[in-house]
C-alpha atoms as a PDB file:
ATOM      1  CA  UNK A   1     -11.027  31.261   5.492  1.00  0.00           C
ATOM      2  CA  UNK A   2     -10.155  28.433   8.206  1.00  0.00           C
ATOM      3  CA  UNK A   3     -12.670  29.779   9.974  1.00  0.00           C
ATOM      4  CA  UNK A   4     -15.734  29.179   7.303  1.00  0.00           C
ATOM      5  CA  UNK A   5     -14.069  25.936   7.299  1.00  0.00           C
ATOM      6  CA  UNK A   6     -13.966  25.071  10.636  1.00  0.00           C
ATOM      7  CA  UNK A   7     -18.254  26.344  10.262  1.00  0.00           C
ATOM      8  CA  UNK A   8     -19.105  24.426   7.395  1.00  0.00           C
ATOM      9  CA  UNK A   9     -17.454  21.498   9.126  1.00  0.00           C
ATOM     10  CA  UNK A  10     -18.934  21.880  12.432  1.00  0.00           C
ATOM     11  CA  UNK A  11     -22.377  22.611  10.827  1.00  0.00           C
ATOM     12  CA  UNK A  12     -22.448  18.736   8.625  1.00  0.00           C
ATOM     13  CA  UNK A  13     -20.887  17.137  11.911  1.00  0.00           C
ATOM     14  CA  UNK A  14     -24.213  18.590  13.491  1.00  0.00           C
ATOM     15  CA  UNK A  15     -26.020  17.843  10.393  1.00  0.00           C
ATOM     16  CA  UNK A  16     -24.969  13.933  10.141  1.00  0.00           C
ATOM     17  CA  UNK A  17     -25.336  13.350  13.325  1.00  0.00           C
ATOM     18  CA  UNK A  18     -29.100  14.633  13.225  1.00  0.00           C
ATOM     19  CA  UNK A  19     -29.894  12.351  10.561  1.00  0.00           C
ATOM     20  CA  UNK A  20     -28.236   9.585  12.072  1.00  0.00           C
ATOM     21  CA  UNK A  21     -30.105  10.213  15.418  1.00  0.00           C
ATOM     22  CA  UNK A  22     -33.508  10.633  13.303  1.00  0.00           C
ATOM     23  CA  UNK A  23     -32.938   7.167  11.807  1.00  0.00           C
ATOM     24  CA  UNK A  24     -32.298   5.611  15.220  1.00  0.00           C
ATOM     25  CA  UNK A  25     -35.255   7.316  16.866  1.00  0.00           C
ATOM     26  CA  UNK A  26     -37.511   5.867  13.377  1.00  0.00           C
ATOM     27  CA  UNK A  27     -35.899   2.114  14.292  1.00  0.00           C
ATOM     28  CA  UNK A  28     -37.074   2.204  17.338  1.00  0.00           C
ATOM     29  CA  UNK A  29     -40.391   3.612  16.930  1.00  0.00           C
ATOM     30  CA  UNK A  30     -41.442   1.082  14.316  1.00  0.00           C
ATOM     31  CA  UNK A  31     -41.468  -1.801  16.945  1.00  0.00           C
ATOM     32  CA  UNK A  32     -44.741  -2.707  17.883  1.00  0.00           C
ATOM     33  CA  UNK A  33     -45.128  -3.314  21.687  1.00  0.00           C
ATOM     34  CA  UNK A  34     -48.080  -5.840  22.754  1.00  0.00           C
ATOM     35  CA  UNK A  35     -48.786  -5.975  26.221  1.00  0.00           C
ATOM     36  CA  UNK A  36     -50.332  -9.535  27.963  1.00  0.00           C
ATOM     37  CA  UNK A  37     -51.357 -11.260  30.762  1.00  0.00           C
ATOM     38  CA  UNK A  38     -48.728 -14.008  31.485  1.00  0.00           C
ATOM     39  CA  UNK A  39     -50.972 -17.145  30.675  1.00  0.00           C
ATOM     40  CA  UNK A  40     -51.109 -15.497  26.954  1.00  0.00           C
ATOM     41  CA  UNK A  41     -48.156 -14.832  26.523  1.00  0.00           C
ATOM     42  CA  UNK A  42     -47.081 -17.712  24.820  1.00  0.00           C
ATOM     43  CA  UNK A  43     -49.647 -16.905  22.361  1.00  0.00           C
ATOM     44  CA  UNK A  44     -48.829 -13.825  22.023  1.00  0.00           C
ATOM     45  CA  UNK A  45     -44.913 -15.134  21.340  1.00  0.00           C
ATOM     46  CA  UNK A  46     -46.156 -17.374  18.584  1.00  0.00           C
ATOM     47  CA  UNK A  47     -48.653 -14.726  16.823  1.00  0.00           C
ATOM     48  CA  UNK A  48     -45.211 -12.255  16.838  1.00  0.00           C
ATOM     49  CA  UNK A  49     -43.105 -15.302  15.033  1.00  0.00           C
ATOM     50  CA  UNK A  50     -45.418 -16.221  12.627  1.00  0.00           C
ATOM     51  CA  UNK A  51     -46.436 -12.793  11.450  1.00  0.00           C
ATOM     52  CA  UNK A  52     -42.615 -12.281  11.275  1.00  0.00           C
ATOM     53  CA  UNK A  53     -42.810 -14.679   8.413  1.00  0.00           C
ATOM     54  CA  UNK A  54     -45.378 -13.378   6.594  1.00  0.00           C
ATOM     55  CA  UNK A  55     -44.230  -9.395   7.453  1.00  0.00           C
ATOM     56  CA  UNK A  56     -40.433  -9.939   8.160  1.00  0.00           C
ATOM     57  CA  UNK A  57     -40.051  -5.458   8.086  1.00  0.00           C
ATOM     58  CA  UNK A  58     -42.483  -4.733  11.051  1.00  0.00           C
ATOM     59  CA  UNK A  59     -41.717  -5.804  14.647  1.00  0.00           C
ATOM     60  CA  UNK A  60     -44.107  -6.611  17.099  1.00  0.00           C
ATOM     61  CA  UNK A  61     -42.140  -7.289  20.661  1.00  0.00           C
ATOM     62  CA  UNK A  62     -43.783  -8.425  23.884  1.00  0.00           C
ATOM     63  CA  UNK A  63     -43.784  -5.322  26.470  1.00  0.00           C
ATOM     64  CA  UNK A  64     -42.707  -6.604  29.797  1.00  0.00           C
ATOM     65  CA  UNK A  65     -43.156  -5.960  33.190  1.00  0.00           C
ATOM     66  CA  UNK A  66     -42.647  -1.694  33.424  1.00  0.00           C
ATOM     67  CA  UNK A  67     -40.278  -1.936  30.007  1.00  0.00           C
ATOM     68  CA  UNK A  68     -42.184   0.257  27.240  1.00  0.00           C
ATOM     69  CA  UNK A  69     -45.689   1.049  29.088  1.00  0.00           C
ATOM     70  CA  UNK A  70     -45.747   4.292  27.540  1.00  0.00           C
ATOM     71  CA  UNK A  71     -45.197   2.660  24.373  1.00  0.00           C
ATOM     72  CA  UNK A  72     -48.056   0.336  24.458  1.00  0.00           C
ATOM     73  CA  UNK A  73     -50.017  -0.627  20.846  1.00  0.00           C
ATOM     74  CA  UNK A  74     -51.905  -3.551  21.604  1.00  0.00           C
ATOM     75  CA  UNK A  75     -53.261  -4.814  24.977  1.00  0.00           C
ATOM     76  CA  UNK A  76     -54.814  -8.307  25.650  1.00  0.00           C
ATOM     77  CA  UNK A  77     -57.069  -7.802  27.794  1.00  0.00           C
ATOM     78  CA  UNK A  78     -60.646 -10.013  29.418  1.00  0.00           C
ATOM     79  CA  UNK A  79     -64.498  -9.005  28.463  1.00  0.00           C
ATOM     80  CA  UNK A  80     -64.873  -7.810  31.944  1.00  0.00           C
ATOM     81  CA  UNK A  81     -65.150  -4.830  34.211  1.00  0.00           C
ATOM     82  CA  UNK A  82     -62.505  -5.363  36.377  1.00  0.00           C
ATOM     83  CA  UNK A  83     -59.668  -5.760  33.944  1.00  0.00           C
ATOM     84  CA  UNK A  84     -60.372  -2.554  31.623  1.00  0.00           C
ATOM     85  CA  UNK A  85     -57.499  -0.616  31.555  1.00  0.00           C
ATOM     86  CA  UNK A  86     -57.946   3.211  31.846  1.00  0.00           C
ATOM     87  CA  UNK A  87     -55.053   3.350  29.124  1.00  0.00           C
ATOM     88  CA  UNK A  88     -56.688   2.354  26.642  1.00  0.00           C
ATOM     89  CA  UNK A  89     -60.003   3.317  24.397  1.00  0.00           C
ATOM     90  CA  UNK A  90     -62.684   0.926  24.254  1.00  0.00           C
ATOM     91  CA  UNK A  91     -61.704  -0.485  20.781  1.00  0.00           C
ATOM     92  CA  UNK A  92     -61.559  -4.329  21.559  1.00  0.00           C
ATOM     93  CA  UNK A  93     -61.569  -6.983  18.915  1.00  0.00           C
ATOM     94  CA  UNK A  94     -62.159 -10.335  20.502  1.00  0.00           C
ATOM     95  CA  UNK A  95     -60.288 -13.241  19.151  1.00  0.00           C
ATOM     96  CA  UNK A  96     -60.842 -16.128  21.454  1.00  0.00           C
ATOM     97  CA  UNK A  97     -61.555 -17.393  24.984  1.00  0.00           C
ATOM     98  CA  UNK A  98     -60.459 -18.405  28.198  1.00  0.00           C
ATOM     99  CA  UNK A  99     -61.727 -21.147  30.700  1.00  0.00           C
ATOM    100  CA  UNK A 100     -61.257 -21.226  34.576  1.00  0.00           C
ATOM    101  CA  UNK A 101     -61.210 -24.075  36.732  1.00  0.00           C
ATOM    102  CA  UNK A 102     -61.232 -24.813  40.554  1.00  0.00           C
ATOM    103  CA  UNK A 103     -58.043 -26.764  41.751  1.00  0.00           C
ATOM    104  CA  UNK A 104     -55.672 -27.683  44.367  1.00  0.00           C
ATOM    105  CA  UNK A 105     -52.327 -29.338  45.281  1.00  0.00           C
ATOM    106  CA  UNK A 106     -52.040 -32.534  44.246  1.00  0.00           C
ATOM    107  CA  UNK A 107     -52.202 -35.046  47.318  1.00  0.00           C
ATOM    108  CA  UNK A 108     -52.943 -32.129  49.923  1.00  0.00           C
ATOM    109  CA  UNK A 109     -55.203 -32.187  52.983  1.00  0.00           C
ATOM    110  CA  UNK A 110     -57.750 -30.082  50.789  1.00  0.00           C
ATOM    111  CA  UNK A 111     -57.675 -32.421  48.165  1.00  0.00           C
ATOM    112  CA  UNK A 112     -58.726 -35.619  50.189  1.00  0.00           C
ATOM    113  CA  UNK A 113     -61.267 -32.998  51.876  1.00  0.00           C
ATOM    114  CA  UNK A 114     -62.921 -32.334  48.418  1.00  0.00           C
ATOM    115  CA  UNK A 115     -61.880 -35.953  46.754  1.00  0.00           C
ATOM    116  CA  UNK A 116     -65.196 -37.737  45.421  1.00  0.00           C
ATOM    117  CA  UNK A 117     -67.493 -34.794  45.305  1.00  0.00           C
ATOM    118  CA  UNK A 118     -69.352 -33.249  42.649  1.00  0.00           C
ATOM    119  CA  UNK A 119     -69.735 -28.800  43.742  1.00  0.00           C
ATOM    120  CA  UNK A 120     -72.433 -27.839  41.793  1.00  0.00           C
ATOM    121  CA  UNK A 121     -73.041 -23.613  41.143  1.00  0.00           C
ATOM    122  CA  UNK A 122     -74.164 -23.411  45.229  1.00  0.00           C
ATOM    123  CA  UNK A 123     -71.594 -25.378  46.796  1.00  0.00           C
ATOM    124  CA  UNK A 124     -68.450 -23.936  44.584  1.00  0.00           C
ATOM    125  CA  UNK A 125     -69.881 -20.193  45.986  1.00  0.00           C
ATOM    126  CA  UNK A 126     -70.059 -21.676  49.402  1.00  0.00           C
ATOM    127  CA  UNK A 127     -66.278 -22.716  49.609  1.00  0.00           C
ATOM    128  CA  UNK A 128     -64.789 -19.892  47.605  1.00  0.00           C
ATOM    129  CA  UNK A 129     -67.272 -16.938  48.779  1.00  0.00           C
ATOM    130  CA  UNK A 130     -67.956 -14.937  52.268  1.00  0.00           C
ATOM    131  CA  UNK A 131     -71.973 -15.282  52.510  1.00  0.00           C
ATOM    132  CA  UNK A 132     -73.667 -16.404  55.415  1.00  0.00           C
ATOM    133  CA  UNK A 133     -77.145 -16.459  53.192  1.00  0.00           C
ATOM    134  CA  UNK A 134     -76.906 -19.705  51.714  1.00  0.00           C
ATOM    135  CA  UNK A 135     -80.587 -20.721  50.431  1.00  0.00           C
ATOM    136  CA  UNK A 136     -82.165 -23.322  52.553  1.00  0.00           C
ATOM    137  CA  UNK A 137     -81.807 -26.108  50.572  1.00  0.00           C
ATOM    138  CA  UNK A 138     -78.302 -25.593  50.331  1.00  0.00           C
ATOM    139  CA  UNK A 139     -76.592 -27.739  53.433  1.00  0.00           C
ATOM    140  CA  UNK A 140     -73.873 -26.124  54.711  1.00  0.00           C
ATOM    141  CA  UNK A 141     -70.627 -28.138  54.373  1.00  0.00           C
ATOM    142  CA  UNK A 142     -68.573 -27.809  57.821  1.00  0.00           C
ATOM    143  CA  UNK A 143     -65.401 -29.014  56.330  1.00  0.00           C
ATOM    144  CA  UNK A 144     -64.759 -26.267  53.716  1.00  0.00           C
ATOM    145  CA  UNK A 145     -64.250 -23.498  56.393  1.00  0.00           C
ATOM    146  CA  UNK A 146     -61.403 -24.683  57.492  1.00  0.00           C
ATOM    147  CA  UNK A 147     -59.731 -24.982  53.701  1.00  0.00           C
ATOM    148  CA  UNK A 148     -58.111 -21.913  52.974  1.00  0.00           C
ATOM    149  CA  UNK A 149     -58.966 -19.922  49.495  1.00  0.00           C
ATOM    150  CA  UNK A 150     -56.160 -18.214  47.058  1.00  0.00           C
ATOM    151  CA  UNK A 151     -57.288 -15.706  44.510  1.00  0.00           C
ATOM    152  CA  UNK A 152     -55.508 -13.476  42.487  1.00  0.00           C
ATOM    153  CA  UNK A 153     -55.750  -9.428  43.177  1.00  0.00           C
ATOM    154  CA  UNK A 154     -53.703  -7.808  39.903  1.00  0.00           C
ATOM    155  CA  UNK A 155     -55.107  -6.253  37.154  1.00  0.00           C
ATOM    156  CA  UNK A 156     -54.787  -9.481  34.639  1.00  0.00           C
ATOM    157  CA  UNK A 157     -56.225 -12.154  37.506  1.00  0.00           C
ATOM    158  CA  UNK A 158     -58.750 -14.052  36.475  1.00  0.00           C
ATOM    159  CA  UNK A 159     -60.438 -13.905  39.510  1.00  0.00           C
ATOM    160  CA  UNK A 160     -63.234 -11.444  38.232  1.00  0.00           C
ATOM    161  CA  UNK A 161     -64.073 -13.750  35.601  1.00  0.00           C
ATOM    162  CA  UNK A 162     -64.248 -16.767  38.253  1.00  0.00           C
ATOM    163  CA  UNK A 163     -66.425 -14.679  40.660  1.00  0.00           C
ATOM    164  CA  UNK A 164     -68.681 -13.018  38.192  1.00  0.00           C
ATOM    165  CA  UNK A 165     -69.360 -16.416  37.331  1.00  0.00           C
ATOM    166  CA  UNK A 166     -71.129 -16.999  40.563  1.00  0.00           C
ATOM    167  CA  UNK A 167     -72.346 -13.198  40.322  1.00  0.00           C
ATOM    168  CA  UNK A 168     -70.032 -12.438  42.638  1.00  0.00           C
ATOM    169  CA  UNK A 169     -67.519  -9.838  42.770  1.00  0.00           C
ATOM    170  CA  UNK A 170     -63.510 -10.471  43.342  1.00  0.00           C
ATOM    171  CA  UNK A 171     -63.504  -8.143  46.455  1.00  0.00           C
ATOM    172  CA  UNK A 172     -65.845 -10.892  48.758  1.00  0.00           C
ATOM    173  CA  UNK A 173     -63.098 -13.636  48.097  1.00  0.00           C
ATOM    174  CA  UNK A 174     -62.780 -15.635  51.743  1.00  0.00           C
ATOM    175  CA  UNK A 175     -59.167 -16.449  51.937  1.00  0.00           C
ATOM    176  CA  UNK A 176     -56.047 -14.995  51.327  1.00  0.00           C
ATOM    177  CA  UNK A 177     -54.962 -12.572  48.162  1.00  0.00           C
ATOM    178  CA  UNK A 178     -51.721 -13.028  46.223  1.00  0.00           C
ATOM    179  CA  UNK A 179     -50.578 -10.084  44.130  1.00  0.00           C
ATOM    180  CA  UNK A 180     -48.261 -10.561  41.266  1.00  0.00           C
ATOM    181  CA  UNK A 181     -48.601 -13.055  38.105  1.00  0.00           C
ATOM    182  CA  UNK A 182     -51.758 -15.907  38.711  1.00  0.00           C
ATOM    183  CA  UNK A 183     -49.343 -18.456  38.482  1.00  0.00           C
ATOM    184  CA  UNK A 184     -48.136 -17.970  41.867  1.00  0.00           C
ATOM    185  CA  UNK A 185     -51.313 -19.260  42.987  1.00  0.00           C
ATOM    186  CA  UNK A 186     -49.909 -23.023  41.955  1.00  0.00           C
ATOM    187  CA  UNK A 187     -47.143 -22.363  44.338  1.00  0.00           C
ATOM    188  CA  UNK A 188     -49.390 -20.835  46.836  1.00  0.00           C
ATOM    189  CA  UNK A 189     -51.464 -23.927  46.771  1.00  0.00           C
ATOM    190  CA  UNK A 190     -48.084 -26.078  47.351  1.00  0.00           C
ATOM    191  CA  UNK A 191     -46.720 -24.611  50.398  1.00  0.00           C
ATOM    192  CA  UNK A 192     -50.556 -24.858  51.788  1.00  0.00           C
ATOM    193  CA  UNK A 193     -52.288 -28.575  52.472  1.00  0.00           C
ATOM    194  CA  UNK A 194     -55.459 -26.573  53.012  1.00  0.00           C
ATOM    195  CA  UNK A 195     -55.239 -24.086  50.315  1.00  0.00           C
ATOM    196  CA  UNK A 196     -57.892 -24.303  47.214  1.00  0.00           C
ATOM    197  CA  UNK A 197     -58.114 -22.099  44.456  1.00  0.00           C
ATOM    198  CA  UNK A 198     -59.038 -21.632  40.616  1.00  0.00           C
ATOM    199  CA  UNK A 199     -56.765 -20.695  37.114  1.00  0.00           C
ATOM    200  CA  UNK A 200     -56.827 -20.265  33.580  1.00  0.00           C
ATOM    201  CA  UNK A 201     -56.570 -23.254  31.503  1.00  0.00           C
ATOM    202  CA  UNK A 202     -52.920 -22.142  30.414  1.00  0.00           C
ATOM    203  CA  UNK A 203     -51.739 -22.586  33.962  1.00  0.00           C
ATOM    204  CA  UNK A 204     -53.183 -25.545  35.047  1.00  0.00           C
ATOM    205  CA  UNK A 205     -51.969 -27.642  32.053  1.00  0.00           C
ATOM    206  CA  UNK A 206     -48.730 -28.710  31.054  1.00  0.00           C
ATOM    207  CA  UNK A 207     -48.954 -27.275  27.207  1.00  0.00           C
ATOM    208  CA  UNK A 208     -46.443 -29.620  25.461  1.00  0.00           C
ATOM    209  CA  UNK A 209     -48.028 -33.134  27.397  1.00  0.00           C
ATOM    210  CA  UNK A 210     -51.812 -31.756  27.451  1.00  0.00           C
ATOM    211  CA  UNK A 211     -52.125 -33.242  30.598  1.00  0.00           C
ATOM    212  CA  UNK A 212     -52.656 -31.378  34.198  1.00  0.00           C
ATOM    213  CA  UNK A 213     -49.626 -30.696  35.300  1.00  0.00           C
ATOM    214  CA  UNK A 214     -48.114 -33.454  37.978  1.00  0.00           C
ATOM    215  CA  UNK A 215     -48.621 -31.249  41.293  1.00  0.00           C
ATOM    216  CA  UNK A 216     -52.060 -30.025  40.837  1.00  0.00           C
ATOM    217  CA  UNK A 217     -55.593 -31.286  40.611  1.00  0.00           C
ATOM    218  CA  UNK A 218     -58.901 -30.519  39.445  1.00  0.00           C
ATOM    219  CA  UNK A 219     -61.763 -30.074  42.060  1.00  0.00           C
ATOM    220  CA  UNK A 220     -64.778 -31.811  40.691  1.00  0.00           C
ATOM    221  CA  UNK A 221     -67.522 -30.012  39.768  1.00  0.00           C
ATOM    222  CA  UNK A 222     -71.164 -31.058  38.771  1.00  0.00           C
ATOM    223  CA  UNK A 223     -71.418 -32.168  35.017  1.00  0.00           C
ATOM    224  CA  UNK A 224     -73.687 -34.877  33.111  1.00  0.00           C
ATOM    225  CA  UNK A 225     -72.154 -38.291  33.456  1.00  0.00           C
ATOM    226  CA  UNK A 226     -70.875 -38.192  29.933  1.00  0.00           C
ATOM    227  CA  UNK A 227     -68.567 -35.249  30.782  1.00  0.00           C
ATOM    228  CA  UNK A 228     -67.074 -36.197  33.986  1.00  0.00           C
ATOM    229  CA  UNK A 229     -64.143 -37.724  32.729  1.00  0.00           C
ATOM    230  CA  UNK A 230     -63.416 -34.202  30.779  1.00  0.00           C
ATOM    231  CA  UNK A 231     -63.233 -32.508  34.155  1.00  0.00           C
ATOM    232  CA  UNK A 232     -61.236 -34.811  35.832  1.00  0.00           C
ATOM    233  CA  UNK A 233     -57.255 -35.347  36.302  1.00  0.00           C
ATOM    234  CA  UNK A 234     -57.431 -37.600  33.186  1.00  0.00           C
ATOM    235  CA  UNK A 235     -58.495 -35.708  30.760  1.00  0.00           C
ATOM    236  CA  UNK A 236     -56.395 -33.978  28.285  1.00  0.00           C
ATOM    237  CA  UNK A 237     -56.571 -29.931  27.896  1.00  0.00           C
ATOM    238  CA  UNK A 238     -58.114 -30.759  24.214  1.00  0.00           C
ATOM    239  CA  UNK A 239     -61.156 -32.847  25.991  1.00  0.00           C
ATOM    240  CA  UNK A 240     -61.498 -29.626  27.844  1.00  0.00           C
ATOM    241  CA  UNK A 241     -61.889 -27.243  25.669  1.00  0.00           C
ATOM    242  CA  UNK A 242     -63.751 -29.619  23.445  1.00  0.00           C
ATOM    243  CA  UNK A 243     -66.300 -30.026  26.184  1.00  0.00           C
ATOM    244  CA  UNK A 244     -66.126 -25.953  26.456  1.00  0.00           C
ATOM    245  CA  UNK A 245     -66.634 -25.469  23.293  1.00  0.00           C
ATOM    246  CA  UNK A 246     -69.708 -27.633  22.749  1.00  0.00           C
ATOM    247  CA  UNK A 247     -71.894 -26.283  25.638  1.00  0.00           C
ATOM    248  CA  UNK A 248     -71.996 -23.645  28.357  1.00  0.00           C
ATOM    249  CA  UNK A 249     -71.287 -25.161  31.564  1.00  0.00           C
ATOM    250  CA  UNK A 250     -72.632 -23.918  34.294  1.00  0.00           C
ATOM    251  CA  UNK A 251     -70.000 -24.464  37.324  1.00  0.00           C
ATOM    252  CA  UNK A 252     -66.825 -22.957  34.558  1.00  0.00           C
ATOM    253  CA  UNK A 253     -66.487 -19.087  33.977  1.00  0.00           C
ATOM    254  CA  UNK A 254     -65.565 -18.628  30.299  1.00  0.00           C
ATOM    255  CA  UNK A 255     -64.971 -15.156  29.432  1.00  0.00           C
ATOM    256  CA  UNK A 256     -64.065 -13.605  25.955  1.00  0.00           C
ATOM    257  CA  UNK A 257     -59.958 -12.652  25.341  1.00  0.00           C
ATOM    258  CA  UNK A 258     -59.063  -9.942  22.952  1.00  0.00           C
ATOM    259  CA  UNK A 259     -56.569  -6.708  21.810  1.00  0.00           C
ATOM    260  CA  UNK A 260     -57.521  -3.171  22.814  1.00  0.00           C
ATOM    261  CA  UNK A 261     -55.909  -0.945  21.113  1.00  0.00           C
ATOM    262  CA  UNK A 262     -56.232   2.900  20.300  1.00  0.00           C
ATOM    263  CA  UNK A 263     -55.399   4.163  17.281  1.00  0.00           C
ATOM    264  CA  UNK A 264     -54.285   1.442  14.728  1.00  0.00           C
ATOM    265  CA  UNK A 265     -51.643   2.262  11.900  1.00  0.00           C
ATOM    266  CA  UNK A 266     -51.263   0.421   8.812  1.00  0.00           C
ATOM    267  CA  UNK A 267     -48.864  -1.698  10.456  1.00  0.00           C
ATOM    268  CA  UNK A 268     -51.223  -2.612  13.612  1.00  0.00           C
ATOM    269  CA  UNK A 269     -54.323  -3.017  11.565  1.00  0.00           C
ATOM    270  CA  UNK A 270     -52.601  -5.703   8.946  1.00  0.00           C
ATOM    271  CA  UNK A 271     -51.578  -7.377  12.588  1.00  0.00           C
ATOM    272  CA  UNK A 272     -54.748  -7.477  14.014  1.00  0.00           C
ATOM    273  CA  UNK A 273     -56.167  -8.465  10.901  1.00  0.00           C
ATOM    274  CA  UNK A 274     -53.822 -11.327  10.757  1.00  0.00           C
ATOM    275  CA  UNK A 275     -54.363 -12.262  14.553  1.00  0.00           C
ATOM    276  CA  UNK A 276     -58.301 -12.913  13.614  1.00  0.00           C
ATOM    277  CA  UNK A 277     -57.802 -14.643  10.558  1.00  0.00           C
ATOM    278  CA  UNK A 278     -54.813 -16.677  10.740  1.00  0.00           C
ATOM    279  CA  UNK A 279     -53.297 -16.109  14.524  1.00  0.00           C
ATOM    280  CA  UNK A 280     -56.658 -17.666  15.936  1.00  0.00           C
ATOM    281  CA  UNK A 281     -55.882 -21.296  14.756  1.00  0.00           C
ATOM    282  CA  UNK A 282     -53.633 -21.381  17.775  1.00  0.00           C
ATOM    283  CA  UNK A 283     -55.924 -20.860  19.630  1.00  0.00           C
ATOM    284  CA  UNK A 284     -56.338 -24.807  21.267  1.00  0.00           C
ATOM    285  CA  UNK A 285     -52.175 -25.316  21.224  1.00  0.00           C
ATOM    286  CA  UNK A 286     -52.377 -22.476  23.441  1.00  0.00           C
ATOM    287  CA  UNK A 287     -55.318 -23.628  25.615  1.00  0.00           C
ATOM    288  CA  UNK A 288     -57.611 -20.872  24.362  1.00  0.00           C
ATOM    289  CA  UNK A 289     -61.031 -21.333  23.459  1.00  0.00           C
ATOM    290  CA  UNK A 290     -62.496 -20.443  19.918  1.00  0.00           C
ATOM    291  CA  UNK A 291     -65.424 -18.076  19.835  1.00  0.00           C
ATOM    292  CA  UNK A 292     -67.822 -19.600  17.058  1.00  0.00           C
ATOM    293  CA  UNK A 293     -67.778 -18.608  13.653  1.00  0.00           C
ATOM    294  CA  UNK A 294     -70.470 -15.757  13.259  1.00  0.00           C
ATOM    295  CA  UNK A 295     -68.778 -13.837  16.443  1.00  0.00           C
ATOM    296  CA  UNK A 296     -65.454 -14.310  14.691  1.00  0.00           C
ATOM    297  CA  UNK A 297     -67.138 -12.637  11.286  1.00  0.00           C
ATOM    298  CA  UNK A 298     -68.096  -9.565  13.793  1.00  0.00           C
ATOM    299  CA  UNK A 299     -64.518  -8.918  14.853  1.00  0.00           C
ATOM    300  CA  UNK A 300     -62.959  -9.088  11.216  1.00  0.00           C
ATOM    301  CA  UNK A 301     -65.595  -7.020  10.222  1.00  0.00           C
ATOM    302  CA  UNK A 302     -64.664  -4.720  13.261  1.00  0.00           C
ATOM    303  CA  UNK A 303     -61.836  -4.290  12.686  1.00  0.00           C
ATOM    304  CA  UNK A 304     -62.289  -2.915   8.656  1.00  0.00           C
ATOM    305  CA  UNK A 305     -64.716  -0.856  10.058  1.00  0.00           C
ATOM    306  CA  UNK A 306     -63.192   0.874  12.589  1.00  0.00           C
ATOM    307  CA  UNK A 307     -59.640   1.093  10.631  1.00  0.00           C
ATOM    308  CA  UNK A 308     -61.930   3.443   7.726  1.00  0.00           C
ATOM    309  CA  UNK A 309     -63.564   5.541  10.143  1.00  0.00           C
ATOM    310  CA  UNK A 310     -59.975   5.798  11.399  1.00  0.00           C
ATOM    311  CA  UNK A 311     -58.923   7.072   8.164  1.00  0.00           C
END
């Protein structure tokens, strides 16, 4: 009799702590991982608190560094060739996108070098590019050989985007390469009087002031007379992106920003949905770009679409 006892006992002790396991294993599966290139991030962030309001059971949490790889829903990721992850499928929606501009260290050897000038397309693929066959009419300017290029070489760089640009690719970069996060660049640039590089919008403005931040500067580029003051140190990030947003410009890369994901659940869909519809309007706080309204219809309707063929 003790014996059936001791059984039955053992076998609920097993049983409980099954179910208890199962229920832990379900909490933890039904957080949402997003995965992001630093600059985003604090989009990201704000999309996860705001949804939270509207969705407080479903958990959406920033993956970081190696934590949760293999748990990866959602991916931001660029409209380029060189940032396509392999982990992914190729179900992007785009919800926005992202500038790049040429700076340097505030007050450095480099930036009295390029102070007062105006690089048009030519000149900008002169200093930051290793090609000897400049056209003819393109005069070759002594003084940038001796300034020293930074570009990013990770996965989420934006230095595709800036070289495609300039139909270019990242790999014929003169200069140096710094791996890790883009925003080591900045303090690449400030241990360097010579150095000269490029960076996202998000990293070259100070996102509370909207100003440039204090130890960096904008290289000038070639614009209409009505826009210089939007590419120079005074301008705000909103006269940026307003000037982005109204015109192609030759001399900036813009690229498109968006979520890759695989296979979206219930949960992921309603997320993404929300990201396109409601997450894009901080966009500009953020110092993303808005794509216009008709491309904007295309990824809602994407995103229906491919959630019912899903189905």
């Amino acid at each position: 009799m003790k014996r059936i006892v001791l059984t039955i006992a053992v076998l609920l002790s097993i049983n409980i702590s099954s179910v208890w396991a199962e229920g832990n294993s379900t909490n933890t599966s039904s957080v949402r991982y997003v995965k992001a290139p630093r600059f985003a991030r604090p989009l990201v962030e704000k999309w996860i608190s705001e949804y939270a309001k509207t969705q407080p059971g479903v958990e959406f949490q920033i993956a970081k560094g190696n934590q949760n790889q293999g748990n990866v829903d959602l991916n931001v990721v660029f409209d380029s060739k060189d940032t396509k992850t392999k982990d992914f499928s190729h179900i992007v929606v785009y919800f926005g996108e992202f500038a790049v501009l040429p700076i340097t260290a505030s007050g450095s050897e480099a930036a009295k070098v390029l102070e007062g000038k105006h690089l048009n397309s030519k000149k900008l693929k002169q200093l930051y590019f290793l090609n000897d066959d400049f056209e003819e009419d393109v005069k070759k300017i002594k003084q940038f050989e001796k300034l020293v290029i930074y570009s990013g070489s990770n996965a989420t760089s934006v230095a595709s985007s800036f070289a495609h640009n300039f139909g270019e690719e990242s790999s014929n970069f003169r200069g140096k390469r710094i791996s890790g996060d883009d925003l080591f660049i900045n303090t690449a640039l400030l241990k360097d009087p010579l150095g000269v590089s490029f960076n996202a919008l998000p990293n070259i403005f100070d996102l509370q002031s909207r100003h440039i931040k204090s130890n960096l500067t904008l290289i000038g580029i070639d614009v209409k007379k009505n826009l210089e003051k939007n590419f120079s140190d005074e301008a705000t990030l909103d006269e940026v992106i307003a000037a982005l947003e109204n015109g192609k410009i030759q001399e900036v890369a813009v690229e498109k920003i968006g979520v890759s994901y695989n296979i979206a659940d219930d949960a992921v869909n309603q997320f993404l949905n929300w990201i396109l519809t409601a997450g894009t309007k901080y966009n500009h706080e953020y110092g993303l770009l808005n794509l216009d309204n008709k491309q904007s219809q295309a990824q809602i309707e994407k995103v229906k679409s491919e959630f019912t063929a899903q189905k």
